[in-house]
Protein backbone atom coordinates (compact mmCIF):
# COMPACT_ATOMS: atom_id res chain seq x y z
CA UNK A 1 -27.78 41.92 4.22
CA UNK A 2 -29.05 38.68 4.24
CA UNK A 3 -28.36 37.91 0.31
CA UNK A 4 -24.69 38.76 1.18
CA UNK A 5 -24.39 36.09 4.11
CA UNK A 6 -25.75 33.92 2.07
CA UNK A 7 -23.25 34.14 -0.66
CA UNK A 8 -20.80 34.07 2.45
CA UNK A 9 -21.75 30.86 3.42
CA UNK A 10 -21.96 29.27 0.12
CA UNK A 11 -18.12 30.42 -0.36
CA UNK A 12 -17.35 28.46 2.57
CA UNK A 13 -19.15 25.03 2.42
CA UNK A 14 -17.45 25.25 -1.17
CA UNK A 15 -14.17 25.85 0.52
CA UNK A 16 -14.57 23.69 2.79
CA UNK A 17 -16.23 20.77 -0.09
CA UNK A 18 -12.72 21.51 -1.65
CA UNK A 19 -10.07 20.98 1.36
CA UNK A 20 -12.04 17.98 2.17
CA UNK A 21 -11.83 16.59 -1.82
CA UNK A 22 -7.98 17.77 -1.46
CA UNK A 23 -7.41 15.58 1.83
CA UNK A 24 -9.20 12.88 0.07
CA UNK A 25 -7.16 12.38 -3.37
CA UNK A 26 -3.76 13.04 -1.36
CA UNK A 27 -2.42 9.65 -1.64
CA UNK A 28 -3.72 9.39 -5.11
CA UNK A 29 -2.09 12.93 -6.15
CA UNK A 30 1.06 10.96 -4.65
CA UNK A 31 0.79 7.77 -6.37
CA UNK A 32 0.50 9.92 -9.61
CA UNK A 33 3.49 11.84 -8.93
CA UNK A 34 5.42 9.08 -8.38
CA UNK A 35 4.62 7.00 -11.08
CA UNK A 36 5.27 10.12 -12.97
CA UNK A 37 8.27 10.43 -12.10
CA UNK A 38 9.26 6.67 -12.38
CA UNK A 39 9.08 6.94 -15.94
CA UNK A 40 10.39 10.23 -15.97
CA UNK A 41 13.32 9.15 -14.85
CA UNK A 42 13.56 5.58 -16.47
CA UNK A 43 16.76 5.82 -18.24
CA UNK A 44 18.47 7.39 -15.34
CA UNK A 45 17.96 10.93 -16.13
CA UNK A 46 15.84 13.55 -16.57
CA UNK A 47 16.10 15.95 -19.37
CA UNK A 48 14.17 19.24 -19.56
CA UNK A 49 11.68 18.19 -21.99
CA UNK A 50 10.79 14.71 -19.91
CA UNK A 51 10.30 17.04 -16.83
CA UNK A 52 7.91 19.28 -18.71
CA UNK A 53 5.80 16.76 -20.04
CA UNK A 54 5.82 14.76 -17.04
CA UNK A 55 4.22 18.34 -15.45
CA UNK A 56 2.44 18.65 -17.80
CA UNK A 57 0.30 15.88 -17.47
CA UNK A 58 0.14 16.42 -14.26
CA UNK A 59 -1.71 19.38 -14.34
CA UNK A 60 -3.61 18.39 -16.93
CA UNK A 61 -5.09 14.84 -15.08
CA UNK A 62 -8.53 14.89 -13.97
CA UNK A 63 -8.21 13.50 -10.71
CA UNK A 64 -5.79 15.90 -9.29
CA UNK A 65 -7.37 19.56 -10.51
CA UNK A 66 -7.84 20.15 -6.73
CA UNK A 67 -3.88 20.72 -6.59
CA UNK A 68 -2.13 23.61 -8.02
CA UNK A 69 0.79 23.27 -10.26
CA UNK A 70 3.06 23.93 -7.55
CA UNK A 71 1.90 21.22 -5.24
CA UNK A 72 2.29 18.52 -8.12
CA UNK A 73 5.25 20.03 -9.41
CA UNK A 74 7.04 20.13 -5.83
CA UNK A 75 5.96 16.35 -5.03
CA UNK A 76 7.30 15.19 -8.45
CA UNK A 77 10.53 17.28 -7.77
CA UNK A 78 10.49 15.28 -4.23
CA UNK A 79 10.12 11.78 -5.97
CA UNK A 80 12.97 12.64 -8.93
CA UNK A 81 15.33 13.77 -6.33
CA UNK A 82 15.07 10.59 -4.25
CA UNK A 83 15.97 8.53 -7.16
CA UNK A 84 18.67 10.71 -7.93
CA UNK A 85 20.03 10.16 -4.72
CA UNK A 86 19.63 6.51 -4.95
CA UNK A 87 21.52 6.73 -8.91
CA UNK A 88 24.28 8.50 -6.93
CA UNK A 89 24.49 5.42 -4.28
């Protein structure tokens, strides 16, 4: 009984070390993202194969392994489609 709240609690503080990392490299996650997609999106478009690179090394950068793919991919989405609306202007 007590070897199983143990385990318990050591699933939480790591939780909890986690969310706290997370909150942390937010604005870094964005800055990434966004300078991603800056050069994504240098020539005025995005093609497939820019977009999957750009994810790519996303997911793949050190600094932001406490995001999934979907958070990264959704706020480089975000950034790409705000300078597509500005193109548009």
């Amino acid at each position: 009984m007590v070897f199983g709240l143990g385990k318990i609690l050591e699933n939480v503080v790591k939780d909890v070390g986690s969310s706290i990392n997370k909150l942390a490299n937010k604005k870094e996650m964005e800055a990434v993202c966004a300078a991603a997609a800056l050069l994504a999106m240098a020539d005025g478009s995005l093609d497939p194969a820019e977009k999957a690179k750009a994810l790519e090394a996303l997911q793949k950068h050190p600094d932001l392994s406490s995001f999934s793919g979907s958070e990264l991919s959704s706020k480089f989405e975000d950034y790409v489609g705000q300078m597509e609306m500005d193109l548009e202007m």
